[in-house]
Protein backbone atom coordinates (compact mmCIF):
# COMPACT_ATOMS: atom_id res chain seq x y z
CA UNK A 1 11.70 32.09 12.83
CA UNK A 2 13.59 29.93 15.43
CA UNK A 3 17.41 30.88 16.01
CA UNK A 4 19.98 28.93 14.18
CA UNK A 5 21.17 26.33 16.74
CA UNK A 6 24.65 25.81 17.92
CA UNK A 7 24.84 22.15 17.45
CA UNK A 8 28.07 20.60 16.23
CA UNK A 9 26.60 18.50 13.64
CA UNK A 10 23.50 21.84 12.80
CA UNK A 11 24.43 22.54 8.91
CA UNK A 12 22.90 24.95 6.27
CA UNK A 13 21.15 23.68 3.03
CA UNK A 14 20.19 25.84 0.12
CA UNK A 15 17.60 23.52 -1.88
CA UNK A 16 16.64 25.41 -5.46
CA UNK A 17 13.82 24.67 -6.95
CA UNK A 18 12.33 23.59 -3.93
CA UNK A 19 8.81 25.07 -3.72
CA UNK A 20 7.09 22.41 -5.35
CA UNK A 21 7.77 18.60 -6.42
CA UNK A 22 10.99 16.76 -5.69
CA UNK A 23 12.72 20.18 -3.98
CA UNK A 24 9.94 20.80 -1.77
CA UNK A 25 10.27 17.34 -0.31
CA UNK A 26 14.19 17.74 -0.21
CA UNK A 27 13.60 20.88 1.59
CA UNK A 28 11.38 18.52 4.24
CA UNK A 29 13.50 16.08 4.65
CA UNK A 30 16.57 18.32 4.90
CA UNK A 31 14.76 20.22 7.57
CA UNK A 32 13.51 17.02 9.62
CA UNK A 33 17.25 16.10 9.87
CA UNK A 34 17.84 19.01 12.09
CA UNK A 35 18.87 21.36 8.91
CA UNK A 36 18.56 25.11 8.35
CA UNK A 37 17.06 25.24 4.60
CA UNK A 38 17.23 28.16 2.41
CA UNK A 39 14.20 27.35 0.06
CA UNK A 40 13.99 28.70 -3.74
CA UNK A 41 11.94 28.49 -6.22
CA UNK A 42 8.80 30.35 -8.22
CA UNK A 43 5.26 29.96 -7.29
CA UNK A 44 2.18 31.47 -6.00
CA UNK A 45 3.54 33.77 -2.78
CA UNK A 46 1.14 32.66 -0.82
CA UNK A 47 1.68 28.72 -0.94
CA UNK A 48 5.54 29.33 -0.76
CA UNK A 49 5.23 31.17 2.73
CA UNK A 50 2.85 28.72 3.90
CA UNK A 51 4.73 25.64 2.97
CA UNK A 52 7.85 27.36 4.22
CA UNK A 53 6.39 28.39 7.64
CA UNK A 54 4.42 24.32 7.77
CA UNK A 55 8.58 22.94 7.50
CA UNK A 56 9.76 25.30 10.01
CA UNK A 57 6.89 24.66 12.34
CA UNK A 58 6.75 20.92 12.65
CA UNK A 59 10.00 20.23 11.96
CA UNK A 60 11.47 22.99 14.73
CA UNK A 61 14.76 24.10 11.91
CA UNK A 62 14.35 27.65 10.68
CA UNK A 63 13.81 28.05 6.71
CA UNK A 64 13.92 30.57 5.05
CA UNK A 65 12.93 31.59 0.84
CA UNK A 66 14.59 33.84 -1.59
CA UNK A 67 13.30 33.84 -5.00
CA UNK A 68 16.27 34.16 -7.06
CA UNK A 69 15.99 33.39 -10.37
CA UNK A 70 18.33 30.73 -11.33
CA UNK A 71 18.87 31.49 -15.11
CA UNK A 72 20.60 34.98 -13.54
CA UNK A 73 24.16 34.09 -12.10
CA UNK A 74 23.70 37.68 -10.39
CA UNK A 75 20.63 36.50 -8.72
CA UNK A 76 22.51 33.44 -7.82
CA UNK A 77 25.35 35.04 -5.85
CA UNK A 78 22.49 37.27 -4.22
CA UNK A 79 21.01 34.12 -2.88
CA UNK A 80 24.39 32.85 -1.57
CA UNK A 81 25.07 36.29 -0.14
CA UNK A 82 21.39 36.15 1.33
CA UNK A 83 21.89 32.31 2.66
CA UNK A 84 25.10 33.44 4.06
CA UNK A 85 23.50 36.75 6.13
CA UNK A 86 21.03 34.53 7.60
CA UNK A 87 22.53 30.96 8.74
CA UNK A 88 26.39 32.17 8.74
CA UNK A 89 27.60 29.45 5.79
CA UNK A 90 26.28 27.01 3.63
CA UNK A 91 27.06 23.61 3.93
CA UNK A 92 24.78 21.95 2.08
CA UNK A 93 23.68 22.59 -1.80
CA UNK A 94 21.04 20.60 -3.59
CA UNK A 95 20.81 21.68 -7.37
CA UNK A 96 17.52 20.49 -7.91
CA UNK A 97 15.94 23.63 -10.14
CA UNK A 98 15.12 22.60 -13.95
CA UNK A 99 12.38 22.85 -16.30
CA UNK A 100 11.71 20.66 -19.23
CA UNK A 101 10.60 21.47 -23.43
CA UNK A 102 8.90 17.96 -25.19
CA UNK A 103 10.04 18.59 -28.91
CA UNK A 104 12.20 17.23 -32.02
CA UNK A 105 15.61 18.99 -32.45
CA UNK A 106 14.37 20.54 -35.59
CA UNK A 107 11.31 22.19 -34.18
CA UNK A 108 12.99 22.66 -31.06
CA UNK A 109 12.42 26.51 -30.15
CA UNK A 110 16.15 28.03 -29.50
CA UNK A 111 14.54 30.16 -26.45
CA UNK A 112 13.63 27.37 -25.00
CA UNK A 113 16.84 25.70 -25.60
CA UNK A 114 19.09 28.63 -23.82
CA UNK A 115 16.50 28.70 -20.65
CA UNK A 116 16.95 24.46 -20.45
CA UNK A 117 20.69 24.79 -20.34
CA UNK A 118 20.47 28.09 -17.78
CA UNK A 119 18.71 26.44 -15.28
CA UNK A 120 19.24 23.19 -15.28
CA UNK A 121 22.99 22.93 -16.00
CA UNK A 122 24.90 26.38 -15.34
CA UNK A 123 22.76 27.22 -12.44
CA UNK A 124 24.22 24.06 -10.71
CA UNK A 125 27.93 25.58 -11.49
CA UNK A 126 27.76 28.81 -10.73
CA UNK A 127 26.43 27.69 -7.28
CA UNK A 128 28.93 25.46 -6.83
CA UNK A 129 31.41 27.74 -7.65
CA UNK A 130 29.90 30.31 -5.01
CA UNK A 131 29.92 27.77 -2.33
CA UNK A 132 32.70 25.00 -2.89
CA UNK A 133 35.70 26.83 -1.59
CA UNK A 134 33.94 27.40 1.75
CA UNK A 135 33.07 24.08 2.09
CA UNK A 136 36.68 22.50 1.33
CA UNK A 137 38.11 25.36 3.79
CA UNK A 138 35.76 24.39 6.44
CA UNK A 139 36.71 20.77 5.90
CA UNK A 140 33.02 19.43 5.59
CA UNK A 141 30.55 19.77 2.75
CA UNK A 142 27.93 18.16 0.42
CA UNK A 143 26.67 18.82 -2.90
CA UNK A 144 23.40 16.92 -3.87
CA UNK A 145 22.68 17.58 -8.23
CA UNK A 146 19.07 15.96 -8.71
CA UNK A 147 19.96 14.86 -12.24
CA UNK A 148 17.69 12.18 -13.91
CA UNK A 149 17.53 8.77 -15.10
CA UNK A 150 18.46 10.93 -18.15
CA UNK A 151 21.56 12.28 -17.09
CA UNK A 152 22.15 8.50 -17.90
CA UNK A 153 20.31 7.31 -20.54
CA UNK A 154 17.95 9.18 -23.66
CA UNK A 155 14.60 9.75 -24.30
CA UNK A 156 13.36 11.53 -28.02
CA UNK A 157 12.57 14.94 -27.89
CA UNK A 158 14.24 16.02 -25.19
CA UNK A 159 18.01 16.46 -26.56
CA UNK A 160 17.98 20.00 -24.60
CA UNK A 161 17.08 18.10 -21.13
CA UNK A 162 19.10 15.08 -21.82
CA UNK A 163 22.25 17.30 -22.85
CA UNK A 164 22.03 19.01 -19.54
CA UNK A 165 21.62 16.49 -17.36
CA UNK A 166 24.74 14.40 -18.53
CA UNK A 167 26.22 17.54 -17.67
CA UNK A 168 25.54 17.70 -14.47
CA UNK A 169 26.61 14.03 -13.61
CA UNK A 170 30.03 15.04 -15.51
CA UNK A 171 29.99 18.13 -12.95
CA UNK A 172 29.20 15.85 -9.90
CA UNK A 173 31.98 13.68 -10.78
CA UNK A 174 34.46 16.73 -11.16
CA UNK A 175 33.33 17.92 -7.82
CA UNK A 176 33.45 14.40 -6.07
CA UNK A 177 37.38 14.87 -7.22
CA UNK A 178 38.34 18.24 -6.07
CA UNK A 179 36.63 17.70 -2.77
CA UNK A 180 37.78 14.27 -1.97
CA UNK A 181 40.64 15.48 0.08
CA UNK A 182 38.95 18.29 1.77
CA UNK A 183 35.46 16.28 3.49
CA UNK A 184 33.62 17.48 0.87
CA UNK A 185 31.35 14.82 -1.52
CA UNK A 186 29.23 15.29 -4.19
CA UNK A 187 26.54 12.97 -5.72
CA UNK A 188 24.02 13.07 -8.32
CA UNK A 189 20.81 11.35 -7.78
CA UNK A 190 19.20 10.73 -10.90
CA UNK A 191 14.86 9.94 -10.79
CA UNK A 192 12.96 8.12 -12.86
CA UNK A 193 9.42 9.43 -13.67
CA UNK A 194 8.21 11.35 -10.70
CA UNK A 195 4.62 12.82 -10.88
CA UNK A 196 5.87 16.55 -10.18
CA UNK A 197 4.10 19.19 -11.91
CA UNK A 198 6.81 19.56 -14.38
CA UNK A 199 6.55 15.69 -15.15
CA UNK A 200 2.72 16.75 -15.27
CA UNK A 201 3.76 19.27 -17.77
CA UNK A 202 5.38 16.60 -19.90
CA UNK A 203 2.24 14.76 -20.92
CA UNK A 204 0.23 17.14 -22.86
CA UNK A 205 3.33 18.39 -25.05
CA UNK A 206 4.19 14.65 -25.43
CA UNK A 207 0.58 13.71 -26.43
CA UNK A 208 1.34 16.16 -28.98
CA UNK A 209 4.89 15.62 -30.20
CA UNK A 210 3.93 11.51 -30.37
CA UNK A 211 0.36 11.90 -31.50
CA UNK A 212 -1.00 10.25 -29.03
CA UNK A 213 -3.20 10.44 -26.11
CA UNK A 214 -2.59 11.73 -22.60
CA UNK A 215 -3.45 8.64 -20.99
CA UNK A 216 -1.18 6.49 -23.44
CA UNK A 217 2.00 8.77 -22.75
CA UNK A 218 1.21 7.97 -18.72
CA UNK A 219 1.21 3.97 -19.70
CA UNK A 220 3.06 3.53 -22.68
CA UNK A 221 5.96 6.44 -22.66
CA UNK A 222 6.32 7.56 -19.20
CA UNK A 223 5.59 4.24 -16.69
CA UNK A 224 7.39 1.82 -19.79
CA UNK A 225 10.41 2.61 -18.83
CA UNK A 226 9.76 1.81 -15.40
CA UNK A 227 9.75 -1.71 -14.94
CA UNK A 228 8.04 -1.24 -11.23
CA UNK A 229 4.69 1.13 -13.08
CA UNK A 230 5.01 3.13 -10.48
CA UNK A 231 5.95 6.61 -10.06
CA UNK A 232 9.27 7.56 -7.75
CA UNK A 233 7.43 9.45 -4.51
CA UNK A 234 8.94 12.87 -3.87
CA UNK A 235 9.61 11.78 -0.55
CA UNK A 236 11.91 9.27 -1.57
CA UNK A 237 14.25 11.53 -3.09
CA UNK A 238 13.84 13.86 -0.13
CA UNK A 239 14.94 10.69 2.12
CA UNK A 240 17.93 9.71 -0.03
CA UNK A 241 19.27 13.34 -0.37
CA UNK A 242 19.03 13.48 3.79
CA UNK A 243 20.94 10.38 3.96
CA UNK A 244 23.74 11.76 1.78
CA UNK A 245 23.97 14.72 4.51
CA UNK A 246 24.93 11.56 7.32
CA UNK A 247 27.99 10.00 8.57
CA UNK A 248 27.01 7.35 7.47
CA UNK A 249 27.26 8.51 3.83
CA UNK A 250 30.82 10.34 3.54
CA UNK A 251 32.51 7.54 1.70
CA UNK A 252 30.16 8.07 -0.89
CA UNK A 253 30.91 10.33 -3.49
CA UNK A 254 31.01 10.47 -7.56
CA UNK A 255 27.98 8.48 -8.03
CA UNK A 256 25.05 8.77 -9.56
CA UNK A 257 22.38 6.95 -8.07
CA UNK A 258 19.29 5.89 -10.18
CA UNK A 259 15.80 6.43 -7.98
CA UNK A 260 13.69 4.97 -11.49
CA UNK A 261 12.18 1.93 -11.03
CA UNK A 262 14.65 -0.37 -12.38
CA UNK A 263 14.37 2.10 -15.50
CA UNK A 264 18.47 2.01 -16.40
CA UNK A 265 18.58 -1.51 -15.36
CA UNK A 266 17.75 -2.27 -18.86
């Protein structure tokens, strides 16, 4: 692993969820900007190391991978403790980890509810509040939530996913606040339908909850609300979340930016 560089403008990124989908292209993109990454995420041991040792190759930043579970806030601080060990401080936190249950409130199992919330909304605030204080006392910091184009608007069946991800735009906003003062911004970006494998996921339970088939929840529930049809790339997110990280980016702060396809222009 190459030696963290000395570079004035050189900052650390922890990127959860990032060993697949829209983190794993964060974690790129992050890295190609001349960014030590801390990867996370669950997967097959084998991929993770090799996608984590592809980043670090080509794009010349060390990363790194701890597998903390992001449901456990103990796990959490071990992965700030962990980031902290390796690269000396983090600058840079994308919340990106979440997982996603396709079913009406009344069926909706209550397991599955407490995991949704977990990950995808405390996760993002008990990292924050690991992380925030450093950041304000260094004077420079950024805090990327990958929320959704339904952290803004609804879809059925999802009131678990939906709930949570309004929550994290009302935590980015919160953020944006206490570190406006201090160099510190925060921004959510919020994706339309991205063909992830947990958007991949999606389609069989909604083929199920809408009685339908999987090819009609691809055109007629997933790319409808898209007035482009077209799936967000990865990459695209991965780009926007870099650019966030640049000078040319620190006036912005307390937004949430819609990557969808036109999908909340409706």
């Amino acid at each position: 692993m190459p030696d963290v560089r000395a570079a004035p403008d050189f900052r650390t990124a922890i990127v959860t969820g990032s060993t697949s989908g829209i983190g794993l292209a964060v974690a790129r993109s992050l890295a190609e900007a001349g960014h030590a990454v801390m990867m996370n995420g669950f997967g097959d041991a084998g991929q993770i190391e090799a996608d984590r040792s592809a980043i670090e190759a080509e794009t010349g930043s060390p990363v790194a991978y701890h597998g903390a579970d992001m449901s456990d806030p103990a796990q959490i601080a071990d992965l700030v403790a962990a980031t902290t060990a390796r690269f000396g401080q983090i600058d840079i936190v994308v919340n990106n980890a979440g997982i996603q249950t396709v079913a009406l409130i009344e069926e909706f199992p209550v397991d599955r509810y407490n995991l949704i919330m977990a990950i995808n909304m405390s996760a993002a605030w008990h990292l924050c509040r690991a992380t925030f204080g450093g950041m304000k006392a260094r004077g420079w910091g950024r805090v990327i939530n990958v929320a959704s184009a339904h952290g803004l608007v609804a879809s059925p069946y999802k009131s678990a996913y939906v709930m949570a991800k309004h929550a994290v735009v009302g935590l980015t906003k919160t953020l944006a606040l206490e570190g406006a003062e201090h160099g510190v911004t925060a921004n959510a970006i919020c994706p339309g339908y991205v063909l992830t494998p947990l958007v991949q996921a999606q389609i069989p339970e909604t083929a199920k909850a809408r009685g339908i088939t999987e090819d009609a929840v691809i055109r007629d529930v997933l790319l409808a609300a898209q007035p482009t049809k077209s799936f967000v790339q990865p990459g695209q997110i991965g780009a926007l979340a870099a650019f966030l990280c640049t000078p040319a980016a620190s006036q912005i702060t307390g937004t949430a930016l819609p990557v969808d396809g036109g999908w909340t222009a409706h």
